[in-house]
Protein backbone atom coordinates (compact mmCIF):
# COMPACT_ATOMS: atom_id res chain seq x y z
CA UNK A 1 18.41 29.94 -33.29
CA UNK A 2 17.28 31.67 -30.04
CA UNK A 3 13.59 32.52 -29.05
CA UNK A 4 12.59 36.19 -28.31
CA UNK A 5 12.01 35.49 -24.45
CA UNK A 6 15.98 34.10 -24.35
CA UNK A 7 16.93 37.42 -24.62
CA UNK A 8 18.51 39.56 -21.63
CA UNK A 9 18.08 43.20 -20.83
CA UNK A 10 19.74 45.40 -22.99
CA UNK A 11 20.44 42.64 -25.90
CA UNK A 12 19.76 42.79 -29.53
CA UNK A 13 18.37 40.16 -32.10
CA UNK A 14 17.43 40.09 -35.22
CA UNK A 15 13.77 38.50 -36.23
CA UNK A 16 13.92 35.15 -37.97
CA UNK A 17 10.24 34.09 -38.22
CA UNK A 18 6.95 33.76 -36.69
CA UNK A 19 5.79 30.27 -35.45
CA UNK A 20 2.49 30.80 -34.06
CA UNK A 21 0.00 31.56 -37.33
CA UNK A 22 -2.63 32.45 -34.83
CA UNK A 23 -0.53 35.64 -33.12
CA UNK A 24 1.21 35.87 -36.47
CA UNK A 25 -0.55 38.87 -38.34
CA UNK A 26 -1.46 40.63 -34.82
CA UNK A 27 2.89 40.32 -34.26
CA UNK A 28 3.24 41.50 -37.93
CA UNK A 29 0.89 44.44 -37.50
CA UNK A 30 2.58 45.96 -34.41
CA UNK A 31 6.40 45.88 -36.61
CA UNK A 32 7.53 41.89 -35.44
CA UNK A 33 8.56 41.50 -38.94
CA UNK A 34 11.58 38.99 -40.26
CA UNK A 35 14.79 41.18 -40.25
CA UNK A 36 13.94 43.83 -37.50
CA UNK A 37 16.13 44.33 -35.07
CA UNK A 38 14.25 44.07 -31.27
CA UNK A 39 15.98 44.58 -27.83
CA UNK A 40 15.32 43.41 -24.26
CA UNK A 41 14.37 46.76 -22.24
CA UNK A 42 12.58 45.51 -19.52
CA UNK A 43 11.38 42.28 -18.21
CA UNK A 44 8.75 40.71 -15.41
CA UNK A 45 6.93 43.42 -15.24
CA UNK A 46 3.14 43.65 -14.68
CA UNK A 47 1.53 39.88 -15.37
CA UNK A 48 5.15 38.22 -16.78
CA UNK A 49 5.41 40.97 -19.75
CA UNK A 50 8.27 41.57 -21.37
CA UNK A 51 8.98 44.90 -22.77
CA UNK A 52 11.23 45.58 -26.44
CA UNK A 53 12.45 48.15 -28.32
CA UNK A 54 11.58 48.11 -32.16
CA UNK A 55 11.77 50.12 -34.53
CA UNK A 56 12.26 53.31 -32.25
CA UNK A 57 9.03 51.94 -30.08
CA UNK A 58 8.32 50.04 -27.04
CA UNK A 59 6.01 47.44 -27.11
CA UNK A 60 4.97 44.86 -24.27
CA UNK A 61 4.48 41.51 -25.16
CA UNK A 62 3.23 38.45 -22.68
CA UNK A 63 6.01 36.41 -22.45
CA UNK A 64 4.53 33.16 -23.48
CA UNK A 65 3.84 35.20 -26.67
CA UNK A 66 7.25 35.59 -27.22
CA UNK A 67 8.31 32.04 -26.89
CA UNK A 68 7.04 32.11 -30.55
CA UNK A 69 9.48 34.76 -32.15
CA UNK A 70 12.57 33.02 -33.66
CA UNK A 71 15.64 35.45 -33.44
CA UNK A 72 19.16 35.55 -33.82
CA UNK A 73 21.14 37.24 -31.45
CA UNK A 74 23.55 39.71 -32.32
């Protein structure tokens, strides 16, 4: 399994789990939910953000938040 910061721009993964209880519900709440698809759209921008596409929306996430987002690459 891959973490959600592994990914490159323009690849697609699929949402595993959630390791980080703490950021877990606030994650869930904006659509980082097991079996979503997310994609890479932009990264590095602003102070190291990362930005993804899910579920038709883009949605920045601190990178070091996303080092807790289990995916599998498709």
């Amino acid at each position: 399994m891959n973490k959600l910061n592994d990914l490159k721009i323009n690849e697609e993964a699929t949402i595993v789990s959630l390791e980080n209880n703490n950021l877990k519900r606030r994650l869930m709440d904006i659509g980082f939910v097991k079996n979503t698809k997310v994609k890479l759209i932009l990264k590095n921008f602003g102070d190291s953000m990362r930005a993804y596409q899910i579920k038709n929306t883009v949605i920045a996430l601190r990178t070091s938040d996303s080092k807790n987002i289990i995916v599998k690459k498709s």
